[in-house]
Protein backbone atom coordinates (compact mmCIF):
# COMPACT_ATOMS: atom_id res chain seq x y z
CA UNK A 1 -7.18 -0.81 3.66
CA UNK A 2 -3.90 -2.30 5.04
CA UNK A 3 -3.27 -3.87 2.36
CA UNK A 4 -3.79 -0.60 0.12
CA UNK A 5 -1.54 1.42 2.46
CA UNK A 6 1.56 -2.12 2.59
CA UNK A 7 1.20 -1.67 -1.46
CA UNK A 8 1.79 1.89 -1.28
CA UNK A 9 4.54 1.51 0.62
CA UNK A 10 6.51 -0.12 -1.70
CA UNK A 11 6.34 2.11 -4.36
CA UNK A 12 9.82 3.70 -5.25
CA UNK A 13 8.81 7.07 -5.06
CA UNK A 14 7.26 6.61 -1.59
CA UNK A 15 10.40 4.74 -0.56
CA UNK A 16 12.22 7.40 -1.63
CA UNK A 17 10.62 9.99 0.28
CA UNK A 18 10.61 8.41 3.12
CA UNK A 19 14.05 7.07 3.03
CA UNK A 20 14.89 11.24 2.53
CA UNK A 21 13.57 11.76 5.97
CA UNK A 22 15.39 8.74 7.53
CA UNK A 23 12.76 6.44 7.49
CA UNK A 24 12.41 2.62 6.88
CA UNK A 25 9.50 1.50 5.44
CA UNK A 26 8.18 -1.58 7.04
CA UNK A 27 5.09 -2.72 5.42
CA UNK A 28 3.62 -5.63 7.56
CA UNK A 29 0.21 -6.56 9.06
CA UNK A 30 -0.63 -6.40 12.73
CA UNK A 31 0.73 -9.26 14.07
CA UNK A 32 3.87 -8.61 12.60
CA UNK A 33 4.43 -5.53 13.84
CA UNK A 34 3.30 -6.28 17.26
CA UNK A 35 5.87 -9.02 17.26
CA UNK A 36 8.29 -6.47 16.17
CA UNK A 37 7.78 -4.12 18.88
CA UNK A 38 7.48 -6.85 21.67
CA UNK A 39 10.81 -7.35 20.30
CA UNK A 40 11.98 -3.68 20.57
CA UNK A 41 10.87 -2.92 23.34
CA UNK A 42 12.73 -6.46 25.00
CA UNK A 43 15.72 -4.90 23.96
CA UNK A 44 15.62 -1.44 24.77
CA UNK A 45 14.51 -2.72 28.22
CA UNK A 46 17.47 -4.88 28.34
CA UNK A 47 19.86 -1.62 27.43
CA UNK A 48 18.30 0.57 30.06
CA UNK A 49 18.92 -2.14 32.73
CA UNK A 50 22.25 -2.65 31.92
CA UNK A 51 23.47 0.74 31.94
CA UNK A 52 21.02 2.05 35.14
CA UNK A 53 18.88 4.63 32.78
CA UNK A 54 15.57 5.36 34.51
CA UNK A 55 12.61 7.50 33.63
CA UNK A 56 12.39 10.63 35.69
């Protein structure tokens, strides 16, 4: 099924829509998104240290 739905993704129409909505596609498999949001979050957690924003 992922494989289906990374396929999908890179159709040009489906690009297209999403890229209307401000969206990136990012067609990967598990491990590569989990990297990428290890990642994310790393640095977003870095930015919110340095400039003192906390949760309330």
């Amino acid at each position: 099924m992922a494989k289906n739905i990374a396929r999908v993704l890179t159709l040009p129409d489906v690009k297209e829509k999403f890229g209307a909505s401000f969206l990136d596609v990012m067609p990967q498999g598990s491990a590569e998104m989990a990297r990428f949001l290890d990642e994310e979050v790393r640095q977003w957690k870095a930015v919110a240290v340095q400039t003192g924003i906390s949760l309330d």
